[in-house]
C-alpha atoms as a PDB file:
ATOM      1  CA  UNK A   1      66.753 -28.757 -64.434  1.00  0.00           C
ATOM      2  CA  UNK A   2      65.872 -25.708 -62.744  1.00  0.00           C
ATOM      3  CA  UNK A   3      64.958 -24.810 -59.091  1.00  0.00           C
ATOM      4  CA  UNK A   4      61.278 -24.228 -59.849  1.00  0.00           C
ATOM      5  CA  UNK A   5      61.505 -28.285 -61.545  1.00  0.00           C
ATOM      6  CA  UNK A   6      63.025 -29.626 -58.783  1.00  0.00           C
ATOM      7  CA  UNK A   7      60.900 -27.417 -55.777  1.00  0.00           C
ATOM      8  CA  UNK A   8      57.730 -29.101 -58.314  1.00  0.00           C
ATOM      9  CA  UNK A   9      58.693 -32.233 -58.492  1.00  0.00           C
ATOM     10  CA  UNK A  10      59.310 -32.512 -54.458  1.00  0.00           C
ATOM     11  CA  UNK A  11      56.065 -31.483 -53.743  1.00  0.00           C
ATOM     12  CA  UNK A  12      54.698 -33.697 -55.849  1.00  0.00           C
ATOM     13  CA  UNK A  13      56.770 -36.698 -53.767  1.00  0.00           C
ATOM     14  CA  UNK A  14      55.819 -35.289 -50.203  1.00  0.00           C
ATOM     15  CA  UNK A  15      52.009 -34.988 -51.271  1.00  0.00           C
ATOM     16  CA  UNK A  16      52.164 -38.380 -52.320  1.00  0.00           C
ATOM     17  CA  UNK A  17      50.716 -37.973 -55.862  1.00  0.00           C
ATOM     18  CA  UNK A  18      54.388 -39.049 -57.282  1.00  0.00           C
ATOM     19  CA  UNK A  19      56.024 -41.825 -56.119  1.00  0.00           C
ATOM     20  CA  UNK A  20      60.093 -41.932 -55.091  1.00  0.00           C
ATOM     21  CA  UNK A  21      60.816 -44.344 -57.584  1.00  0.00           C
ATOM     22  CA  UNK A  22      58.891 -42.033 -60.303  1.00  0.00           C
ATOM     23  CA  UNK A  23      60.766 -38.985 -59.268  1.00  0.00           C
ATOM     24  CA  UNK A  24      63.795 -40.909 -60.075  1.00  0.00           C
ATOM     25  CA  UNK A  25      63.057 -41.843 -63.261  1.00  0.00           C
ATOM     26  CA  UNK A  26      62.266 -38.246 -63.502  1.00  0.00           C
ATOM     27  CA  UNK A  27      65.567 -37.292 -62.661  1.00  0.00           C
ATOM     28  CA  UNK A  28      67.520 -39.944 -64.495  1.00  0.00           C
ATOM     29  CA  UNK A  29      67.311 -37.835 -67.488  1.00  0.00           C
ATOM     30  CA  UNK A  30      68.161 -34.147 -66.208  1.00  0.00           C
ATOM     31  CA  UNK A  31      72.217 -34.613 -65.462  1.00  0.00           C
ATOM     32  CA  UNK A  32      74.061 -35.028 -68.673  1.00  0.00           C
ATOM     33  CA  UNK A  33      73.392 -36.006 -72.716  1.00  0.00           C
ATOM     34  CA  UNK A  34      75.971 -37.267 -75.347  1.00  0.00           C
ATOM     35  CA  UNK A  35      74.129 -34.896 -78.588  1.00  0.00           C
ATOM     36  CA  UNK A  36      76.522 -36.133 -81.294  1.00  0.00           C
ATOM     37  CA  UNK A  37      79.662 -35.987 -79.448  1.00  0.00           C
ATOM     38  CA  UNK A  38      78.931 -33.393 -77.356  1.00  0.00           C
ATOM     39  CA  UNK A  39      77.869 -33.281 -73.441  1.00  0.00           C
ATOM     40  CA  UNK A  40      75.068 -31.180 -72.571  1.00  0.00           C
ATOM     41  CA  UNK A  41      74.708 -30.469 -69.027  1.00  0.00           C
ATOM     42  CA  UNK A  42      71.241 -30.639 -67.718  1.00  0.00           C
ATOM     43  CA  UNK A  43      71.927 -29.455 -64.575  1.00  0.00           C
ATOM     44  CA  UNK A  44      73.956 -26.507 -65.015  1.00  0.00           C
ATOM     45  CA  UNK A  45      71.147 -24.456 -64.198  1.00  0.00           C
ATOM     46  CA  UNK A  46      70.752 -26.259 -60.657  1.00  0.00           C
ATOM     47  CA  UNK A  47      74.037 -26.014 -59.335  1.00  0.00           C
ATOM     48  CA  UNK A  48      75.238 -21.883 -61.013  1.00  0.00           C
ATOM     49  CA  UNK A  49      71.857 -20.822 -61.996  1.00  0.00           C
ATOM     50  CA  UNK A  50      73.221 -19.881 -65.215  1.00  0.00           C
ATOM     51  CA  UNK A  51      72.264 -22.427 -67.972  1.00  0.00           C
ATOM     52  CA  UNK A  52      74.352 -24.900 -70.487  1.00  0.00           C
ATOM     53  CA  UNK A  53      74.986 -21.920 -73.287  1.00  0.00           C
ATOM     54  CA  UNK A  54      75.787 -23.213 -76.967  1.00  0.00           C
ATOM     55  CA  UNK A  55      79.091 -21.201 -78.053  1.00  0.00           C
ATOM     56  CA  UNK A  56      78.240 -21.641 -81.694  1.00  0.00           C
ATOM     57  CA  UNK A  57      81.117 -20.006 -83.067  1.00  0.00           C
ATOM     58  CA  UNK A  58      83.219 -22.889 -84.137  1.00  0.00           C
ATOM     59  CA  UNK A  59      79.810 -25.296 -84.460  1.00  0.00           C
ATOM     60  CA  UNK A  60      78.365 -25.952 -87.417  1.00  0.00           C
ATOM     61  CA  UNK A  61      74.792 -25.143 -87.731  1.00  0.00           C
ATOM     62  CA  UNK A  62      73.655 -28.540 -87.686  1.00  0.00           C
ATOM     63  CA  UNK A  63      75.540 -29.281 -84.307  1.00  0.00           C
ATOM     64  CA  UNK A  64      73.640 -26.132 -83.206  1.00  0.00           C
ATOM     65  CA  UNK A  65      70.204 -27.394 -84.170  1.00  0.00           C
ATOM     66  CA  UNK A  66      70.931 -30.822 -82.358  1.00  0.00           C
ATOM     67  CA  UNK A  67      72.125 -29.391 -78.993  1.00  0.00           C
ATOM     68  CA  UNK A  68      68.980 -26.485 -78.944  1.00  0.00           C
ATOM     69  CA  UNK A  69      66.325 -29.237 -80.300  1.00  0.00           C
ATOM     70  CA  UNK A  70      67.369 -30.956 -76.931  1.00  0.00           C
ATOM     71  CA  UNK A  71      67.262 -28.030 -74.685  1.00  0.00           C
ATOM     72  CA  UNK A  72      63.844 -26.692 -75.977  1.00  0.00           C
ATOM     73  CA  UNK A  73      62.162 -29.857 -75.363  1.00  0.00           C
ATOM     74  CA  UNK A  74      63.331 -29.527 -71.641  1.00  0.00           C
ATOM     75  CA  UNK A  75      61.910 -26.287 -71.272  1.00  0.00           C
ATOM     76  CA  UNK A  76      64.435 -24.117 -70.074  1.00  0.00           C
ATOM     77  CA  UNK A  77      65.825 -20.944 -71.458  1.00  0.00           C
ATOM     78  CA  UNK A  78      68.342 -21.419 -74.397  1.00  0.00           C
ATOM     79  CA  UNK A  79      71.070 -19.432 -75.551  1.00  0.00           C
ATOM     80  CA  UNK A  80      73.811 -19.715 -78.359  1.00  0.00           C
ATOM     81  CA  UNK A  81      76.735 -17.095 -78.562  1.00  0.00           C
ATOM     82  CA  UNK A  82      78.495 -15.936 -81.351  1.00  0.00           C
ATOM     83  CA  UNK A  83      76.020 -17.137 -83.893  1.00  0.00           C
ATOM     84  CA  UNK A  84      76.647 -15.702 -87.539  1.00  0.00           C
ATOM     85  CA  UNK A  85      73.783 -14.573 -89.247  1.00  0.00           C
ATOM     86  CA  UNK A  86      74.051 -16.933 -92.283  1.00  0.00           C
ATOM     87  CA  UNK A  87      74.384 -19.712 -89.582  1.00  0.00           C
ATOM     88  CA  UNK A  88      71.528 -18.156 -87.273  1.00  0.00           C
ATOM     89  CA  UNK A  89      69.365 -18.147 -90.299  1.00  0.00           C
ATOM     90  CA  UNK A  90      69.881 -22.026 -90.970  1.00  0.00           C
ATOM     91  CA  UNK A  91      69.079 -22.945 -87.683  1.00  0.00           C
ATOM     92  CA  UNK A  92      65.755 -20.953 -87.616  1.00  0.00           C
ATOM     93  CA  UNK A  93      65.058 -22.120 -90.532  1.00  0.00           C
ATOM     94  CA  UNK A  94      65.256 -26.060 -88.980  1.00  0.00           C
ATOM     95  CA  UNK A  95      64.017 -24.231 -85.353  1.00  0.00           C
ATOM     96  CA  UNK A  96      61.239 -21.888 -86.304  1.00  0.00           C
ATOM     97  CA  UNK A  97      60.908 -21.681 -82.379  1.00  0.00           C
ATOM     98  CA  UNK A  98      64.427 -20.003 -82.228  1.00  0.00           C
ATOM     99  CA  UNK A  99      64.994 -16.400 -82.491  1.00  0.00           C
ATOM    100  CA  UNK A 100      67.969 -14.794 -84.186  1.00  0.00           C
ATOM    101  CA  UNK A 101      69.171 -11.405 -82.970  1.00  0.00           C
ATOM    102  CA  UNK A 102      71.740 -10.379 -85.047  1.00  0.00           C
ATOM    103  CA  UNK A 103      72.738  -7.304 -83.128  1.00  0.00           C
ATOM    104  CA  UNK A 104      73.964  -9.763 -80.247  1.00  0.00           C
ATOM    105  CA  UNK A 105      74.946 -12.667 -82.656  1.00  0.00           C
ATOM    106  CA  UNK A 106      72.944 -14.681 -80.795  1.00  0.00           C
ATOM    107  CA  UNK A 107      70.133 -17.220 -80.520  1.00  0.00           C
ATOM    108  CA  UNK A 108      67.425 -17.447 -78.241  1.00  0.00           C
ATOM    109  CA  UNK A 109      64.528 -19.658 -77.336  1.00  0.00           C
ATOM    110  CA  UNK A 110      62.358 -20.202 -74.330  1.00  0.00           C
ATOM    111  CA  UNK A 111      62.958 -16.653 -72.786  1.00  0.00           C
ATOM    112  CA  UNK A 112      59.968 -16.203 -71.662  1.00  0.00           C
ATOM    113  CA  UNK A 113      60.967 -18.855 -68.812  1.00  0.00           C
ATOM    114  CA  UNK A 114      63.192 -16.581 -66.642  1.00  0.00           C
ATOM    115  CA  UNK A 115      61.203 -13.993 -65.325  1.00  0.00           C
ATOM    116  CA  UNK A 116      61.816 -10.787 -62.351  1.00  0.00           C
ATOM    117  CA  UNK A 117      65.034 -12.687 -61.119  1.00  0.00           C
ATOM    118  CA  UNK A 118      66.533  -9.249 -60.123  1.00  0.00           C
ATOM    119  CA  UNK A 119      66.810  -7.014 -57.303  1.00  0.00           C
ATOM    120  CA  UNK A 120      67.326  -3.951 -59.746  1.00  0.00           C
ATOM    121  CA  UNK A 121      67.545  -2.466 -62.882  1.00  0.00           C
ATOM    122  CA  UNK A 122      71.165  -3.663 -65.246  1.00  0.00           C
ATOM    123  CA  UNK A 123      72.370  -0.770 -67.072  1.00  0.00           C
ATOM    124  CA  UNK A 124      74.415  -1.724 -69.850  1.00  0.00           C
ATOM    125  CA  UNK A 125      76.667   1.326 -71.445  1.00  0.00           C
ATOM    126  CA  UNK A 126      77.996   1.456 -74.831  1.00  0.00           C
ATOM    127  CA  UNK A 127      81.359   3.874 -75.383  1.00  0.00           C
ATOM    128  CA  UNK A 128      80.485   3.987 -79.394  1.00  0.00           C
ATOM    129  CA  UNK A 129      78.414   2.713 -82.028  1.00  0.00           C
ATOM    130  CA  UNK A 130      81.161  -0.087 -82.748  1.00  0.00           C
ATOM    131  CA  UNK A 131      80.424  -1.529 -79.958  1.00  0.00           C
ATOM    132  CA  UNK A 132      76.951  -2.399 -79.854  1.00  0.00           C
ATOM    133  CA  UNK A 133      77.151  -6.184 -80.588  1.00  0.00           C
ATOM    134  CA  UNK A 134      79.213  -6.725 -77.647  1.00  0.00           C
ATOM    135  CA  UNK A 135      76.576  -4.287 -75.402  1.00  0.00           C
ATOM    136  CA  UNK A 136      73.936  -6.323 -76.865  1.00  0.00           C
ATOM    137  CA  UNK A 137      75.529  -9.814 -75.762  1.00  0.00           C
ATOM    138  CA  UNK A 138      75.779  -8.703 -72.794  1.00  0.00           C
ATOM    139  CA  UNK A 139      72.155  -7.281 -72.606  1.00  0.00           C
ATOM    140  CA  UNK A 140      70.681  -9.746 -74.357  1.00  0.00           C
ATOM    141  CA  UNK A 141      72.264 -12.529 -71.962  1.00  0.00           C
ATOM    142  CA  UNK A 142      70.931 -10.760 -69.197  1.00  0.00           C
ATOM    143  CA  UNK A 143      67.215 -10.019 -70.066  1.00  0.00           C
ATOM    144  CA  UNK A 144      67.199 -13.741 -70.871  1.00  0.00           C
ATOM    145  CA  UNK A 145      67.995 -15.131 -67.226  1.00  0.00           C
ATOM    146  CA  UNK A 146      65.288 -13.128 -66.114  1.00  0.00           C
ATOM    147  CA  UNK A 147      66.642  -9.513 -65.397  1.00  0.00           C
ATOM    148  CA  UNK A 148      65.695  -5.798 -66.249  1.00  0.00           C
ATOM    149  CA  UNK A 149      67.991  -4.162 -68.862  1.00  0.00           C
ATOM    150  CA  UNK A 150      68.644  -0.680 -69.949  1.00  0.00           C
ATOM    151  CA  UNK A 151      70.883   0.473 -72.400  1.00  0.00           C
ATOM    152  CA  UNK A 152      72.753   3.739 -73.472  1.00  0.00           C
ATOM    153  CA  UNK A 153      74.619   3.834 -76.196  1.00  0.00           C
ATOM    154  CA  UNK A 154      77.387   5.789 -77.979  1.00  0.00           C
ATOM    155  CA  UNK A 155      78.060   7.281 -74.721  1.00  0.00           C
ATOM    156  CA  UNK A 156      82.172   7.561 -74.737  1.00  0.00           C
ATOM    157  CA  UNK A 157      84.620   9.905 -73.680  1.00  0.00           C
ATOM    158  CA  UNK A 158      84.662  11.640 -76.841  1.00  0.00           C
ATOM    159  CA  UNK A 159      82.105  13.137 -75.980  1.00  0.00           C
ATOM    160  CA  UNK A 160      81.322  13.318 -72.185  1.00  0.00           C
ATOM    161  CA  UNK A 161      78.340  15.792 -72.245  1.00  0.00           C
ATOM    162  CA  UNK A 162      76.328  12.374 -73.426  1.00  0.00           C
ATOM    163  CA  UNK A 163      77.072  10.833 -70.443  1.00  0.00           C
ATOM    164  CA  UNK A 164      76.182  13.302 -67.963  1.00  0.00           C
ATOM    165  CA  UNK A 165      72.582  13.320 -70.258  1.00  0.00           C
ATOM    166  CA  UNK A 166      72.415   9.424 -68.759  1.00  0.00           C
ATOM    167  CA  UNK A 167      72.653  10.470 -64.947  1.00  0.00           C
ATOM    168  CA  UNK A 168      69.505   9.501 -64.018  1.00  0.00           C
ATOM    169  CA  UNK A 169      70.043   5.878 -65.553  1.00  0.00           C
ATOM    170  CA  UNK A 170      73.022   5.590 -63.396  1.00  0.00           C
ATOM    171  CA  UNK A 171      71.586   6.624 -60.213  1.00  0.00           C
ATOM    172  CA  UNK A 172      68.680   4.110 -61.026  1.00  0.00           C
ATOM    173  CA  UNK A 173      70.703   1.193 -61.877  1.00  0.00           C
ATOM    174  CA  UNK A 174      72.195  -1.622 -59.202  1.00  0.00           C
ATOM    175  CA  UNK A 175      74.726  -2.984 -61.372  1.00  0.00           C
ATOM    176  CA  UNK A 176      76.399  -1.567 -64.641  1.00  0.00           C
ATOM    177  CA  UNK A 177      78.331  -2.940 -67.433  1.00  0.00           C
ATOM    178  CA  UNK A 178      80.422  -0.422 -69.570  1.00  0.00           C
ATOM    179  CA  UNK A 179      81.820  -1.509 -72.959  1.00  0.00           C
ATOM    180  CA  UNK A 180      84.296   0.507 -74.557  1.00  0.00           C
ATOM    181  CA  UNK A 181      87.034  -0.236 -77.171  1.00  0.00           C
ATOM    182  CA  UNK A 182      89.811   2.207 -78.422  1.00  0.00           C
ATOM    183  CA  UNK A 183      91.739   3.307 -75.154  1.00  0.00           C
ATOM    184  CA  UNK A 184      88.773   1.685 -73.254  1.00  0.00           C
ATOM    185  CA  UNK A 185      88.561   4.977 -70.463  1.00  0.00           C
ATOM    186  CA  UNK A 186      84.905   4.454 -69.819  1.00  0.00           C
ATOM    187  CA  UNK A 187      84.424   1.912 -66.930  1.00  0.00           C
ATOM    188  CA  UNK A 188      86.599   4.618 -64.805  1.00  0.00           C
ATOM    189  CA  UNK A 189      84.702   7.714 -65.468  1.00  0.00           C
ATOM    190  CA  UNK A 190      81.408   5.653 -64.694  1.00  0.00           C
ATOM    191  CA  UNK A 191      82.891   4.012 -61.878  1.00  0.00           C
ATOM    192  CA  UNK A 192      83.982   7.543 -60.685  1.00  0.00           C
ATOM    193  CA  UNK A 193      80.512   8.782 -60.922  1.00  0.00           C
ATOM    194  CA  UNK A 194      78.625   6.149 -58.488  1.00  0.00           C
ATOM    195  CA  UNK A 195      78.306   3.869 -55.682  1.00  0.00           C
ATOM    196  CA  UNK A 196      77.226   0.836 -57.896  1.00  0.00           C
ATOM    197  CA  UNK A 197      79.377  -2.072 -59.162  1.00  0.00           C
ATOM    198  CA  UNK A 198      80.713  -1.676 -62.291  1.00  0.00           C
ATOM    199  CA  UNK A 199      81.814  -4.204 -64.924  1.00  0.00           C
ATOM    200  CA  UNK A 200      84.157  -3.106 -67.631  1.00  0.00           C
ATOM    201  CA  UNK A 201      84.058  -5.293 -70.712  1.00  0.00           C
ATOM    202  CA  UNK A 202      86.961  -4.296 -73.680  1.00  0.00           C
ATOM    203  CA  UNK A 203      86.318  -4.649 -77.037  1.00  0.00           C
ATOM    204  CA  UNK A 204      88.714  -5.458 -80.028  1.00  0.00           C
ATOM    205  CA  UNK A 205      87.750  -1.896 -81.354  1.00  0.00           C
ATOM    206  CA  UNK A 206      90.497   0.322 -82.426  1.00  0.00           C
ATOM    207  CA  UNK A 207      93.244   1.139 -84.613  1.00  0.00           C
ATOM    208  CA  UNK A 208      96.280  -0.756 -85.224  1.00  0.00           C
ATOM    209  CA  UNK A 209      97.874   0.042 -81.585  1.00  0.00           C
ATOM    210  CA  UNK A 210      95.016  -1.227 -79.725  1.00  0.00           C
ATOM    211  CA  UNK A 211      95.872  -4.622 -80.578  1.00  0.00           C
ATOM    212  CA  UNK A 212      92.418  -5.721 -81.108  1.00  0.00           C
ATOM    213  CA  UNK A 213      90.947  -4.932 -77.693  1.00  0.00           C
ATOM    214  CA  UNK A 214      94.173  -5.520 -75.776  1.00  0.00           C
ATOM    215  CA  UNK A 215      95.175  -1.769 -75.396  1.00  0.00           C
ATOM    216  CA  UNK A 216      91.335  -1.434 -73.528  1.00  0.00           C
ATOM    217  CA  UNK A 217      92.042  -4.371 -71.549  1.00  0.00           C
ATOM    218  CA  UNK A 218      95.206  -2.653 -70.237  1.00  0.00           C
ATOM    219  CA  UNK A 219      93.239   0.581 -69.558  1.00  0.00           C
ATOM    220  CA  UNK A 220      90.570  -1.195 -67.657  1.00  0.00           C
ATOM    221  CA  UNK A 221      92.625  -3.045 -65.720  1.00  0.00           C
ATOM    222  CA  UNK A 222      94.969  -0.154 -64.834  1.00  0.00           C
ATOM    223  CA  UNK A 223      92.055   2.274 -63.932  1.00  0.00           C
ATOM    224  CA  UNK A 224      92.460   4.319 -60.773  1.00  0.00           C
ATOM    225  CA  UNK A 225      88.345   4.424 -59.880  1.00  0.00           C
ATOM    226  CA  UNK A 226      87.358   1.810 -57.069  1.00  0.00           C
ATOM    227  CA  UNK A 227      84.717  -0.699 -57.641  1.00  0.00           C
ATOM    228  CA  UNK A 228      85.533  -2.160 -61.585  1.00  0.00           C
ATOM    229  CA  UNK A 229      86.116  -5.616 -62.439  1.00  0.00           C
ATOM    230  CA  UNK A 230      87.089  -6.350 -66.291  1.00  0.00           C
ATOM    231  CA  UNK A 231      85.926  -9.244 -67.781  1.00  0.00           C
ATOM    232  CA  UNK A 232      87.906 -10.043 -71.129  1.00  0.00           C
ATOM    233  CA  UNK A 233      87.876  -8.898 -75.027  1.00  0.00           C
ATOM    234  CA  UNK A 234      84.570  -8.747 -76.404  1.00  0.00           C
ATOM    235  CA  UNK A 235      82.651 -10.937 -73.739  1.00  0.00           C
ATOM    236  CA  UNK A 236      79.450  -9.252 -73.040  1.00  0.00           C
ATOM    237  CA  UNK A 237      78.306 -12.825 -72.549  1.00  0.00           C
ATOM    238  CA  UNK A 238      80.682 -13.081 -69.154  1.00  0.00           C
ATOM    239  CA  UNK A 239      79.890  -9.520 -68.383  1.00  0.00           C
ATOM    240  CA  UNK A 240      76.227 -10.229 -68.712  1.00  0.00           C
ATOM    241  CA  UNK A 241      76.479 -13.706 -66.547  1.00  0.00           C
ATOM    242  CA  UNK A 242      78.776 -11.611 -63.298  1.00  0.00           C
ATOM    243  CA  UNK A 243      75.971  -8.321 -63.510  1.00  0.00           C
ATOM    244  CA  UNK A 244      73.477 -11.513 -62.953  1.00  0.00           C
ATOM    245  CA  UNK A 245      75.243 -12.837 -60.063  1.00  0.00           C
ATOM    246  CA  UNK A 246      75.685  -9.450 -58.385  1.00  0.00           C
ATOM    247  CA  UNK A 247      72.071  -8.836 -59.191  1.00  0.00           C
ATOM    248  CA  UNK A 248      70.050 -12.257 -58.705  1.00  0.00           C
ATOM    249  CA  UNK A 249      67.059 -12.031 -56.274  1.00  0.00           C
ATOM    250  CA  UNK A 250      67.613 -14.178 -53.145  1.00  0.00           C
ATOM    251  CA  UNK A 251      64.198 -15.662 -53.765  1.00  0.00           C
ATOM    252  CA  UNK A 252      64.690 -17.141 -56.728  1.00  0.00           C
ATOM    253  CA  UNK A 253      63.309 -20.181 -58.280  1.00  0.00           C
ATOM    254  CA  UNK A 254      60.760 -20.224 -55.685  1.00  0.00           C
END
């Protein structure tokens, strides 16, 4: 249930055009659901502001269409990670009111319901091509909870001149999120640019001694610029959820 449900439904109580023991009933069903063995919780969106999100990875697609048929039906944004595209495409298929965006891996209905949550602008940076699908988790997760996104991609060390062409993005933008795999240096040369938080997300990119994403992780974590947090391997979803946080309007869900 979200703030604006709960704000709603008060109103409606205090005016007198719903009674108390109607707004319970009301409420009975927003806390928790068994969906064929599995708890959804309602009211995840009440207490963190961030909503129940399917990981669909290890679910089949079936157990994905059962847990999102619920959510739809109570309105609220929905969200499955790590979606497949043969597996996205069944669940559409059941769920014509899904979306499947295979660049993020992810599914996505109701996003129209979050809307100018943010204080600013989320840049989301991208060291090289190969890391696009966890960029556009991380974007993707963010645009959906009601934020405004940006992206620039294949912006790495490699070549630094393409950063520098970005500048004006990162002057603009209140919170950033850097991806980068191979020796993951990124997040520090941002974060050694600008006054703006900046969270560093590794990916499992690289050659054999990068030990899929850990050498990045290392390099992150070990980074001599002020201001970076590091979320873990490839979790643009976490990266996207922490650049909401920092970036959530006060007034939200009024």
């Amino acid at each position: 249930m979200t703030p604006k449900q709960v704000k709603k439904l008060l109103i409606e109580v205090r005016a007198g055009r719903l009674s108390v023991d109607s707004a319970i009933d009301e409420l009975k069903g927003w806390s928790s659901e068994m969906i064929g063995g599995i708890y959804l919780d309602h009211n995840r969106r009440l207490r963190t502001k961030v909503p129940e999100v399917i990981y669909g990875e290890n679910k089949t697609a079936e157990q994905i269409v059962d847990i999102a048929r619920c959510m739809l039906l109570r309105g609220g944004v929905v969200m499955a990670t790590r979606v497949a595209l043969e597996k996205g495409a069944t669940v559409c298929q059941a769920l014509p009111e899904l979306a499947y965006y295979a660049s993020a891996r992810m599914l996505v209905g109701n996003d129209g319901m979050e809307k100018d949550n943010g204080r600013g602008l989320i840049a989301v940076l991208a060291a090289g091509a190969s890391d696009i699908p966890v960029a556009e988790e991380a974007c993707l997760t963010a645009a959906c909870l009601g934020h405004r996104v940006e992206r620039a991609y294949d912006v790495g060390v490699a070549g630094i001149h393409r950063l520098f062409a970005c500048k004006k993005l990162l002057d603009d933008a209140a919170v950033l999120i850097v991806v980068a795999g191979m020796e993951g240096a990124l997040p520090s040369v941002v974060a050694g640019l600008i006054d703006k938080p900046v969270i560093a997300v590794p990916t499992s990119v690289g050659y054999g001694t990068g030990l899929g994403g850990v050498a990045a992780l290392m390099g992150m974590l070990n980074g001599c610029a002020p201001g970076v947090a590091v979320v873990n391997i490839d979790n643009g979803f976490g990266a996207g959820c922490m650049a909401v946080a920092i970036n959530r309007n006060e007034r939200e869900g009024d």
